[in-house]
N, C-alpha and C. Protein backbone atom coordinates (compact mmCIF):
# COMPACT_ATOMS: atom_id res chain seq x y z
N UNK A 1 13.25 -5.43 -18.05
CA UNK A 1 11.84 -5.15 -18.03
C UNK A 1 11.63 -3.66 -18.28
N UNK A 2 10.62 -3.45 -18.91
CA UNK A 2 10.57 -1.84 -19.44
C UNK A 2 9.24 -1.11 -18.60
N UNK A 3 9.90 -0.12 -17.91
CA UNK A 3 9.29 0.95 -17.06
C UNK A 3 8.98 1.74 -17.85
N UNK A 4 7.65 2.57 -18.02
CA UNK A 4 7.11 3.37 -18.44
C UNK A 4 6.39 4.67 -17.57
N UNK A 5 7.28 6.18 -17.79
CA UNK A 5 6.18 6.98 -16.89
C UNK A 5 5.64 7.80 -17.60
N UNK A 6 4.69 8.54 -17.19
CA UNK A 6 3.19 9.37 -18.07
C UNK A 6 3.76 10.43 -17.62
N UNK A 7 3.25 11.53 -17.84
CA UNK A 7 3.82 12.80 -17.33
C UNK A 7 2.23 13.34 -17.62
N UNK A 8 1.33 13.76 -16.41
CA UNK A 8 0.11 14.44 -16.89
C UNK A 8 0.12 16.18 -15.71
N UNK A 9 -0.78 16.54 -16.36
CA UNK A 9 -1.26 17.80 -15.58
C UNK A 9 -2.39 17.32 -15.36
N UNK A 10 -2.29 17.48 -14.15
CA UNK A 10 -3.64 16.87 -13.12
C UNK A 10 -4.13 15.30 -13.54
N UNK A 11 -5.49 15.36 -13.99
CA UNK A 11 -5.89 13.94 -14.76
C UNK A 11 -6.70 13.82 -15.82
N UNK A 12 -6.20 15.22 -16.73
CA UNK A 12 -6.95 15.31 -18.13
C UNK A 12 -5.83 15.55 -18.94
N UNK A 13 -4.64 16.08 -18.64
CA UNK A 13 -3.99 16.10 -19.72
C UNK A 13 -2.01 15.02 -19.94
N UNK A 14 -2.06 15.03 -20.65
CA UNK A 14 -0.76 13.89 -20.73
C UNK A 14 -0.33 15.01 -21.60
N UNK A 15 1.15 15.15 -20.98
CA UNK A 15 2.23 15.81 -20.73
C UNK A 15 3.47 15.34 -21.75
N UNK A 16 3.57 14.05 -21.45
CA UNK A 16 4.55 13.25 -22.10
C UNK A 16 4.87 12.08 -21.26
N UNK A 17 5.96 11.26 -22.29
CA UNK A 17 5.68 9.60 -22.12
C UNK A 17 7.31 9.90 -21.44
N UNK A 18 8.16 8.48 -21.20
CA UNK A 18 9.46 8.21 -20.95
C UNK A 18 9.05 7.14 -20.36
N UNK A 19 10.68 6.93 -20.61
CA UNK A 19 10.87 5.09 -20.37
C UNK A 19 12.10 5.05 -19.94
N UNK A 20 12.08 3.20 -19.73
CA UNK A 20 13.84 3.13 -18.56
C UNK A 20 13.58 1.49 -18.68
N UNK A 21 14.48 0.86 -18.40
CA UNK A 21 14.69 -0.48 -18.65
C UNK A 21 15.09 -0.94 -17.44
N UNK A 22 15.20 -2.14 -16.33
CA UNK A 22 15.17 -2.57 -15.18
C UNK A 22 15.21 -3.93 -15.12
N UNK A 23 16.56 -4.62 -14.37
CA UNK A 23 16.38 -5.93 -14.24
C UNK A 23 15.05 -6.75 -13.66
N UNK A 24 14.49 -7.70 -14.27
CA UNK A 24 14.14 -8.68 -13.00
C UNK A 24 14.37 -9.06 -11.83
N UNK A 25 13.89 -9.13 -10.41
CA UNK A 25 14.42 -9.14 -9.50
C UNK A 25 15.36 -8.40 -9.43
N UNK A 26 15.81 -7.72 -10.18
CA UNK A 26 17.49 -6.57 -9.80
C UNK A 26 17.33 -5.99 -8.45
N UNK A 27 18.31 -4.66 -8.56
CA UNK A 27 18.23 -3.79 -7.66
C UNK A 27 18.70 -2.30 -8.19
N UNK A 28 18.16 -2.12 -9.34
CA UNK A 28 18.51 -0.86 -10.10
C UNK A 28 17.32 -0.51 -10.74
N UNK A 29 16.12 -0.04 -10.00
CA UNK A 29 14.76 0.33 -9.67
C UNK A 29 14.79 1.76 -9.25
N UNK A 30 15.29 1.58 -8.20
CA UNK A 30 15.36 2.93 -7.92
C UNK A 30 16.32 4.20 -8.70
N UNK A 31 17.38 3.32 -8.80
CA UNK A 31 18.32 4.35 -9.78
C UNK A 31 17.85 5.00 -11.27
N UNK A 32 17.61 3.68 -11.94
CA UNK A 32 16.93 3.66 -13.43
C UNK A 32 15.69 4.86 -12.90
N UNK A 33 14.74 4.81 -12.45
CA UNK A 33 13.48 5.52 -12.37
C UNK A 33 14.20 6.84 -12.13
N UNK A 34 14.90 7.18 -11.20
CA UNK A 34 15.52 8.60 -10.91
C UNK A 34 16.37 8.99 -11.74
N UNK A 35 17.00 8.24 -12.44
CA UNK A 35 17.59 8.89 -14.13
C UNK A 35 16.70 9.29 -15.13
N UNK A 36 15.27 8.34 -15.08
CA UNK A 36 14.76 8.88 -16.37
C UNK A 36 14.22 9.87 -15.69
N UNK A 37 13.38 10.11 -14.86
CA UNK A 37 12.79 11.33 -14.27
C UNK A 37 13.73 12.49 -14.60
N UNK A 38 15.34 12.62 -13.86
CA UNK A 38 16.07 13.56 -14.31
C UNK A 38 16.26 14.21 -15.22
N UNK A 39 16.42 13.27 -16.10
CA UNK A 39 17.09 12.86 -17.76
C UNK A 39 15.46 14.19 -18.67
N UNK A 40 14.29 14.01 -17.88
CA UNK A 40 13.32 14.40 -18.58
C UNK A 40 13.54 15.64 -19.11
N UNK A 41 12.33 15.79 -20.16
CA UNK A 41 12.20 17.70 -20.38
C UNK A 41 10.99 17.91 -19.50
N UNK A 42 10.88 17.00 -18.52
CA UNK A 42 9.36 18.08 -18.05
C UNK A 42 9.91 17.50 -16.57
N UNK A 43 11.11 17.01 -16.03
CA UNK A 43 11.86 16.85 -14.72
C UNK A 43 10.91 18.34 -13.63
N UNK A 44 11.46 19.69 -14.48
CA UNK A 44 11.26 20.83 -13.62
C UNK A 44 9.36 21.10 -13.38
N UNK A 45 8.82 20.91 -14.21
CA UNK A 45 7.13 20.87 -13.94
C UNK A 45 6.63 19.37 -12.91
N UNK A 46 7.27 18.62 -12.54
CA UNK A 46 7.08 18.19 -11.65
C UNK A 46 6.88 18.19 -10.77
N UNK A 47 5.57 18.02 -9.74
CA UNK A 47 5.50 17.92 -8.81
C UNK A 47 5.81 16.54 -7.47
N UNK A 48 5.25 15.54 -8.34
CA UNK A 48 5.29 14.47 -7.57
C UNK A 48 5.52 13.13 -8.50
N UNK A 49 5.78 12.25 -7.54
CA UNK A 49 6.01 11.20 -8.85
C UNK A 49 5.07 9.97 -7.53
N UNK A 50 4.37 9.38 -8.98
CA UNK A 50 3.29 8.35 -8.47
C UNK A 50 3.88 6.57 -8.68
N UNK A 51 3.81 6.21 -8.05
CA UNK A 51 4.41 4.69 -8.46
C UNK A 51 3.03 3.65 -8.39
N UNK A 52 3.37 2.52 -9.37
CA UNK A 52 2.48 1.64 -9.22
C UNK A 52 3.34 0.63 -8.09
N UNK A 53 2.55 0.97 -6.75
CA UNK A 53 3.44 -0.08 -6.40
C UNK A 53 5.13 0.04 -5.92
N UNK A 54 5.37 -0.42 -4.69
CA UNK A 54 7.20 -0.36 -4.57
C UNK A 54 7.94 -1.16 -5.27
N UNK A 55 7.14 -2.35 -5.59
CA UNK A 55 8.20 -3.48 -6.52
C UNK A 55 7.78 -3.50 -8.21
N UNK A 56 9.17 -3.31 -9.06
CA UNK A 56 8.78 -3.86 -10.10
C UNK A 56 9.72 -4.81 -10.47
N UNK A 57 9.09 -5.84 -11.53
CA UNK A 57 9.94 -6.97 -12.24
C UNK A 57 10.16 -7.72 -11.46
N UNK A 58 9.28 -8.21 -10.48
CA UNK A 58 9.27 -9.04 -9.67
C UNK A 58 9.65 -8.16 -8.11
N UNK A 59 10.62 -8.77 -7.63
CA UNK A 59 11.20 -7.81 -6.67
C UNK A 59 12.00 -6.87 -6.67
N UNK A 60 11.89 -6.22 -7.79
CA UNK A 60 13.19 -5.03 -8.19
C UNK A 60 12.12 -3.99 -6.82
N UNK A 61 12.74 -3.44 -5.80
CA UNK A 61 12.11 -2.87 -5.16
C UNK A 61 12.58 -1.61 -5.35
N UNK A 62 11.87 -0.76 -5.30
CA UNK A 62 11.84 1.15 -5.34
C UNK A 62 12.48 1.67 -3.89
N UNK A 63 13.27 1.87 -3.69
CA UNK A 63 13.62 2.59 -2.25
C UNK A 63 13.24 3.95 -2.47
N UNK A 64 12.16 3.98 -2.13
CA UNK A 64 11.02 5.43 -2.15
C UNK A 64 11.75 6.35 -1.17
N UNK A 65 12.58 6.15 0.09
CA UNK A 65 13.28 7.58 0.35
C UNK A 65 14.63 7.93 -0.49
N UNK A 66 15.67 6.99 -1.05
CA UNK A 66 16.83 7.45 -1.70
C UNK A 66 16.09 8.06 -2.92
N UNK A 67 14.73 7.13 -3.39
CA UNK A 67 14.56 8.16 -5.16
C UNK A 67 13.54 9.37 -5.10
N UNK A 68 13.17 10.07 -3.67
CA UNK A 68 12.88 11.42 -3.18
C UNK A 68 13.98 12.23 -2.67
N UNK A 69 14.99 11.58 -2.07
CA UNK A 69 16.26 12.13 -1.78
C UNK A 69 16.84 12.48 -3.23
N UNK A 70 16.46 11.94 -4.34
CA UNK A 70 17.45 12.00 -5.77
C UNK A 70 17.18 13.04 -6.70
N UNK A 71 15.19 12.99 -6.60
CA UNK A 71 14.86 13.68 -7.46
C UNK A 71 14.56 14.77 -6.87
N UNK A 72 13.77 14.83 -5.60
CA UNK A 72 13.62 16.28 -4.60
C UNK A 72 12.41 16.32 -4.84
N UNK A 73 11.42 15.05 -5.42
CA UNK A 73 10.19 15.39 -5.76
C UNK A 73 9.36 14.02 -4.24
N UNK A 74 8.33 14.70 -3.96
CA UNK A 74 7.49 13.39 -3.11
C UNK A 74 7.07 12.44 -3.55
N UNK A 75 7.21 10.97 -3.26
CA UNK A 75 7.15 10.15 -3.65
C UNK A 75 5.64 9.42 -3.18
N UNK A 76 4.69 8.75 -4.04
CA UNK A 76 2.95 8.01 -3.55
C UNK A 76 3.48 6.85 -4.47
N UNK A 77 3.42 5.45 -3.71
CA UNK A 77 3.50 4.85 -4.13
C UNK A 77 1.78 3.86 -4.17
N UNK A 78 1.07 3.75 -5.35
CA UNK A 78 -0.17 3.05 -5.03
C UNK A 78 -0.60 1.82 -5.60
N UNK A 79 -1.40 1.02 -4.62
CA UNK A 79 -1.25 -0.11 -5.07
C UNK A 79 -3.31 -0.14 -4.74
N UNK A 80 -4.05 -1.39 -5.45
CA UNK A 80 -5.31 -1.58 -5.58
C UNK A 80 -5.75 -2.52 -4.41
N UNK A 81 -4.90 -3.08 -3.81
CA UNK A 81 -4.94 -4.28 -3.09
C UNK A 81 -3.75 -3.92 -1.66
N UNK A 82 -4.55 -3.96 -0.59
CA UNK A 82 -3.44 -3.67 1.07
C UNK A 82 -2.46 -5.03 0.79
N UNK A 83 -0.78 -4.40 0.83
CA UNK A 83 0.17 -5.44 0.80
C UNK A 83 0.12 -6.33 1.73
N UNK A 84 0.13 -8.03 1.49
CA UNK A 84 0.17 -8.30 2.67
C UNK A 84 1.70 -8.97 3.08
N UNK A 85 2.12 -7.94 4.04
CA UNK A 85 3.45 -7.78 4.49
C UNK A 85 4.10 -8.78 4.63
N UNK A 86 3.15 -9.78 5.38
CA UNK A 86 3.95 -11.06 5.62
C UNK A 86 4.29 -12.09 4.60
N UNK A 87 2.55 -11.89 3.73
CA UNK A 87 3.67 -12.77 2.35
C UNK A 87 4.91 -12.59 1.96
N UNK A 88 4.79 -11.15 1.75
CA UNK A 88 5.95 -10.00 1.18
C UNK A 88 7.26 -10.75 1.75
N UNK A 89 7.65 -10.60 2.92
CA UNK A 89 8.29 -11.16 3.97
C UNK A 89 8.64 -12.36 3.45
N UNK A 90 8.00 -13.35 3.69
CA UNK A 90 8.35 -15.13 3.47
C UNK A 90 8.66 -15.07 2.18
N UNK A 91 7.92 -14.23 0.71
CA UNK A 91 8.67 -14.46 -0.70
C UNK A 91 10.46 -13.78 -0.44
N UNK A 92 10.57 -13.26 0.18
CA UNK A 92 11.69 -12.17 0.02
C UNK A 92 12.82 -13.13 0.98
N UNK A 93 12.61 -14.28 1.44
CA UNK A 93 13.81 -14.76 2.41
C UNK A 93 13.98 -16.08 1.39
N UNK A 94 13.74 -15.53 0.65
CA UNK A 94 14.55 -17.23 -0.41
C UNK A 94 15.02 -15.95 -1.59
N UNK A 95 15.00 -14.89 -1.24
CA UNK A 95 15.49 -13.90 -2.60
C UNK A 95 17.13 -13.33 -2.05
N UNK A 96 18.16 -13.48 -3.13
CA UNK A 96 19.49 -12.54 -2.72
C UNK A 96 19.45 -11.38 -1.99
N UNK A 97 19.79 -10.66 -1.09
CA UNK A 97 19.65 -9.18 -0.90
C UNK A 97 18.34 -9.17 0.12
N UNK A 98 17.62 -10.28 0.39
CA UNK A 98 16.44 -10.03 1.17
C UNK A 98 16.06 -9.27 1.93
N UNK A 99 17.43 -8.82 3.03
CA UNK A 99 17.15 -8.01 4.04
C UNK A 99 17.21 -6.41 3.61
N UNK A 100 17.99 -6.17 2.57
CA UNK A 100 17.82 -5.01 1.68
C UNK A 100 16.81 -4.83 1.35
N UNK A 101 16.01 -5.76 0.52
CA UNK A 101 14.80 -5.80 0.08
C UNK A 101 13.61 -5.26 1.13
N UNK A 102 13.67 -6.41 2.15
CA UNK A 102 12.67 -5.77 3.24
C UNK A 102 12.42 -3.87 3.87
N UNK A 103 14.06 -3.84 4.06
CA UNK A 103 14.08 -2.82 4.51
C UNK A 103 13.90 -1.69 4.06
N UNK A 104 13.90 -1.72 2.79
CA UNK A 104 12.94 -0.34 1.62
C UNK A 104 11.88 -0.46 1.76
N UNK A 105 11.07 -2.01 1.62
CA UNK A 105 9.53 -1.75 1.91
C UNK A 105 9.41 -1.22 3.18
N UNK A 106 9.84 -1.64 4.08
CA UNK A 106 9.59 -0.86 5.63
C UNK A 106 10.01 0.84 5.83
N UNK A 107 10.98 1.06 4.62
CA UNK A 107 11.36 2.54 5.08
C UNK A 107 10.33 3.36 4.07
N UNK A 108 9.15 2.42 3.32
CA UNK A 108 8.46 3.15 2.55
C UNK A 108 7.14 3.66 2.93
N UNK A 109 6.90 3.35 4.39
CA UNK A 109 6.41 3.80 5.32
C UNK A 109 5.13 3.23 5.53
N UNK A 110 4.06 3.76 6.57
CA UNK A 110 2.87 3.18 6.63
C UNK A 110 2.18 3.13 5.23
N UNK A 111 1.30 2.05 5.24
CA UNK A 111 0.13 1.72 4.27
C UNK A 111 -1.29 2.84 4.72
N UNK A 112 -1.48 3.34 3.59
CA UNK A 112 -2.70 3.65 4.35
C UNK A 112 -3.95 4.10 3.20
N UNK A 113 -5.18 3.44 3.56
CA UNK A 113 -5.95 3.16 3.03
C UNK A 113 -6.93 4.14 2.50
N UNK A 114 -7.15 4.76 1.16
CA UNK A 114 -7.54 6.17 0.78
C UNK A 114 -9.04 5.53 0.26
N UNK A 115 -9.61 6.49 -0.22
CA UNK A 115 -10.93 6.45 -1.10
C UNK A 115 -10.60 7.32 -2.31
N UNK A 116 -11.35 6.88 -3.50
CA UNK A 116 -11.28 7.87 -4.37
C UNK A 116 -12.60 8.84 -4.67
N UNK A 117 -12.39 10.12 -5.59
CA UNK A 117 -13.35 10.51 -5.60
C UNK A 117 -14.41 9.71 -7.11
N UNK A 118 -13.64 8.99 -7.93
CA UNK A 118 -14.14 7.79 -8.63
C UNK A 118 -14.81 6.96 -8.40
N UNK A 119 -14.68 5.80 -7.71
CA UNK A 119 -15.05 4.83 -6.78
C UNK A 119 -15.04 4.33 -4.98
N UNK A 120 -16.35 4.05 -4.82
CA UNK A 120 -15.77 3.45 -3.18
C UNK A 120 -15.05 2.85 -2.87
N UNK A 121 -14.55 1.86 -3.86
CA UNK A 121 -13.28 1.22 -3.69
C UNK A 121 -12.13 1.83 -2.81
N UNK A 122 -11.56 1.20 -2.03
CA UNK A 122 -10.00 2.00 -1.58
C UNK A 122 -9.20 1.45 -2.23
N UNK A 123 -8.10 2.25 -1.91
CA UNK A 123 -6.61 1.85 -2.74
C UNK A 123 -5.81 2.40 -1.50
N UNK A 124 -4.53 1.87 -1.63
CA UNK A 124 -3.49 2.13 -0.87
C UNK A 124 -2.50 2.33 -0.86
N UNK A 125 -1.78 3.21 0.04
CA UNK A 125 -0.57 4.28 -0.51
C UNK A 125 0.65 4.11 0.67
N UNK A 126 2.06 3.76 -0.18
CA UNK A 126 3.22 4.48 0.81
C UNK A 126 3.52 5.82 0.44
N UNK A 127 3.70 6.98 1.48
CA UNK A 127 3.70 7.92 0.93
C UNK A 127 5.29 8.27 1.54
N UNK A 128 6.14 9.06 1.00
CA UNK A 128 7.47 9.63 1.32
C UNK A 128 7.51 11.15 0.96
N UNK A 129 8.08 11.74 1.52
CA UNK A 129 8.24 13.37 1.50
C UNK A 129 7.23 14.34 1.17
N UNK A 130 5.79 14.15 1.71
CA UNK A 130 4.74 15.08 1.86
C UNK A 130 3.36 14.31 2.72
N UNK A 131 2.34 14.86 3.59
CA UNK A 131 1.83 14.44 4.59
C UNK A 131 0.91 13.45 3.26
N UNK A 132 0.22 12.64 4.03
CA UNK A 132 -0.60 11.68 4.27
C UNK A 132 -1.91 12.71 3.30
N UNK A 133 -1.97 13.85 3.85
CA UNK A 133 -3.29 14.18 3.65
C UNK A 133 -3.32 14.69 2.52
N UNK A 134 -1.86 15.52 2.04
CA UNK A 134 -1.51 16.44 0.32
C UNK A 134 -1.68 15.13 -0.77
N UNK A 135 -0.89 14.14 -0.45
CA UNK A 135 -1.22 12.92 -1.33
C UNK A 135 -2.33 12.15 -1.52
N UNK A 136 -3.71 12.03 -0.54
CA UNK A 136 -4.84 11.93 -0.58
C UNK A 136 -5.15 12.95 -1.33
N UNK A 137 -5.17 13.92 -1.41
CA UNK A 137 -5.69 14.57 -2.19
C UNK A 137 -5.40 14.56 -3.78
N UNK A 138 -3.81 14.62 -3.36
CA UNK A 138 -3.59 14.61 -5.45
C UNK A 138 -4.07 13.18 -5.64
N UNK A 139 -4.08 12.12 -5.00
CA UNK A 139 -4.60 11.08 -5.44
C UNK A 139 -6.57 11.43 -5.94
N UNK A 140 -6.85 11.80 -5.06
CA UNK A 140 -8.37 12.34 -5.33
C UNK A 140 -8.49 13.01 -6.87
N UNK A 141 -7.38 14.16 -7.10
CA UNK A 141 -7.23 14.61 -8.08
C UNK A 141 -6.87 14.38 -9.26
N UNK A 142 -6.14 13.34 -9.11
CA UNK A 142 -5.75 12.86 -10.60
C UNK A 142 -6.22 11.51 -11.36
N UNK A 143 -7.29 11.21 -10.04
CA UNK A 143 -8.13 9.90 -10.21
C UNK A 143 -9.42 10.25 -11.09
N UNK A 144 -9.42 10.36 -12.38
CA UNK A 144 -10.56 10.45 -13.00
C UNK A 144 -11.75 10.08 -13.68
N UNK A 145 -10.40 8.57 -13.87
CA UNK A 145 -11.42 7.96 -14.70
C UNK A 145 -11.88 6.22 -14.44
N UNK A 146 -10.57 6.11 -13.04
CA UNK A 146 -10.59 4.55 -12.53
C UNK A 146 -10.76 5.12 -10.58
N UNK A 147 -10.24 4.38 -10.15
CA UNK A 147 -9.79 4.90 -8.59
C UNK A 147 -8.38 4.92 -8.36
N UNK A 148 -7.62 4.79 -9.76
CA UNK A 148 -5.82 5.01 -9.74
C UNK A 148 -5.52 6.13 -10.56
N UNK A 149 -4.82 6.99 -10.10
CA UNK A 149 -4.43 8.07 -10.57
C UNK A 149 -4.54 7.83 -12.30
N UNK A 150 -4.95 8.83 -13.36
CA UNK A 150 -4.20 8.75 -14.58
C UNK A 150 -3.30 8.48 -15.12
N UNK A 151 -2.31 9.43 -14.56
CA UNK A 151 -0.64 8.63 -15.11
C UNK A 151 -0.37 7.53 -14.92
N UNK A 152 -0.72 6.61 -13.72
CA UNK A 152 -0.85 5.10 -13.81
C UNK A 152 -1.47 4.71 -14.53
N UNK A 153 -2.54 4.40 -14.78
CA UNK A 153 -3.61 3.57 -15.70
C UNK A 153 -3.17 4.11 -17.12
N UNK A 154 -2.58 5.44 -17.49
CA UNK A 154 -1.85 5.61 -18.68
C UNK A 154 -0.91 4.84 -18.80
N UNK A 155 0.08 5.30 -18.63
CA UNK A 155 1.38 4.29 -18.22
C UNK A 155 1.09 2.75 -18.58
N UNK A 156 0.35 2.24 -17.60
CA UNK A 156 0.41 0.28 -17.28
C UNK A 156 -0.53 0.05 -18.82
N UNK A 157 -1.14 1.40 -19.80
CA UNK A 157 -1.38 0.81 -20.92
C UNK A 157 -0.82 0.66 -21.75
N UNK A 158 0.16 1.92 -21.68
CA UNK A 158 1.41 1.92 -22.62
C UNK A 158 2.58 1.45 -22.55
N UNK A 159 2.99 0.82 -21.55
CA UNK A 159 3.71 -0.48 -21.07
C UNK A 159 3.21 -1.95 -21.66
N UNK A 160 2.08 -2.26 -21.60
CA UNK A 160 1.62 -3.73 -21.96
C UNK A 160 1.43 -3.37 -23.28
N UNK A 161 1.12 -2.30 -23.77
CA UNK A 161 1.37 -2.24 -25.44
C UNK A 161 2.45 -2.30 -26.27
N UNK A 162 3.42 -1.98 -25.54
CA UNK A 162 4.83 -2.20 -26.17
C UNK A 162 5.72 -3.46 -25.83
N UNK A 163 5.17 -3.95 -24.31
CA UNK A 163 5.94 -5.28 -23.86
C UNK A 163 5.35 -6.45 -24.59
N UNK A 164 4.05 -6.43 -25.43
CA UNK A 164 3.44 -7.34 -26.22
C UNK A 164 3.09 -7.21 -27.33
N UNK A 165 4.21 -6.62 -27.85
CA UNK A 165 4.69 -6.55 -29.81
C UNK A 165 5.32 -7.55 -30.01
């Protein structure tokens, strides 16, 4: 499955694109994402890295403290919709690795429910290696034109444009 990240300054300008490839259900999510980040030319202008979300390709889950431990950058993971844990839970005990699985979403810390300066809508965030309140804010900040940051809503376009050629 093909991961796509945006690279913007703030939420007007795009920086640059990169990509990374990731099993289905795998467990090389977190690795793949912290190689291409590395691998980048704009790795060092980084400040933070935004995720849609802890899981991709089904349950390929993001262990949001090893890929802040990797890259040295803080990790916001955001999603449009509050996870609901327990589904999360009951899909994940008929999956290989389940208890692995669980235990990244749990070490990816509280959910917690933001506003944007876009819409009243909330959205919701695991946040790893910077407070609650710095990531509300860059979320505020880089939300310009939806209530999800830019580099997301960039990204998830330029992802479905290339996964449906």
């Amino acid at each position: 499955m093909l991961v796509v990240g945006v690279v913007f300054r703030g939420g007007y300008w795009v920086e640059g694109v990169m990509h990374t490839e990731i099993y289905v259900d795998g467990f090389d999510a977190t690795e793949k994402i912290a190689e291409m980040i590395k691998a980048s030319s704009h790795y060092k202008q980084l400040r933070v890295i935004m995720l849609n979300g802890v899981t991709f390709g089904g349950f390929n889950v993001v262990d949001m403290q090893k890929l802040h431990a990797s890259t040295r950058l803080p990790v916001i993971a955001v999603t449009r919709e509050r996870p609901d844990l327990q589904c999360i839970h009951d899909a994940l005990e008929h999956m290989p690795g389940s208890n692995e699985r669980w235990q990244m979403i749990m070490d990816a810390g509280e959910v917690t429910e933001v506003s944007t300066r876009v819409s009243s809508e909330k959205i919701y965030l695991h946040v790893v290696g910077m407070s609650v309140a710095d990531a509300e804010a860059i979320v505020r900040l880089t939300s310009t034109r939806s209530n999800i940051p830019e580099a997301l809503r960039v990204a998830h376009l330029v992802a479905s444009g290339i996964s449906h050629v």
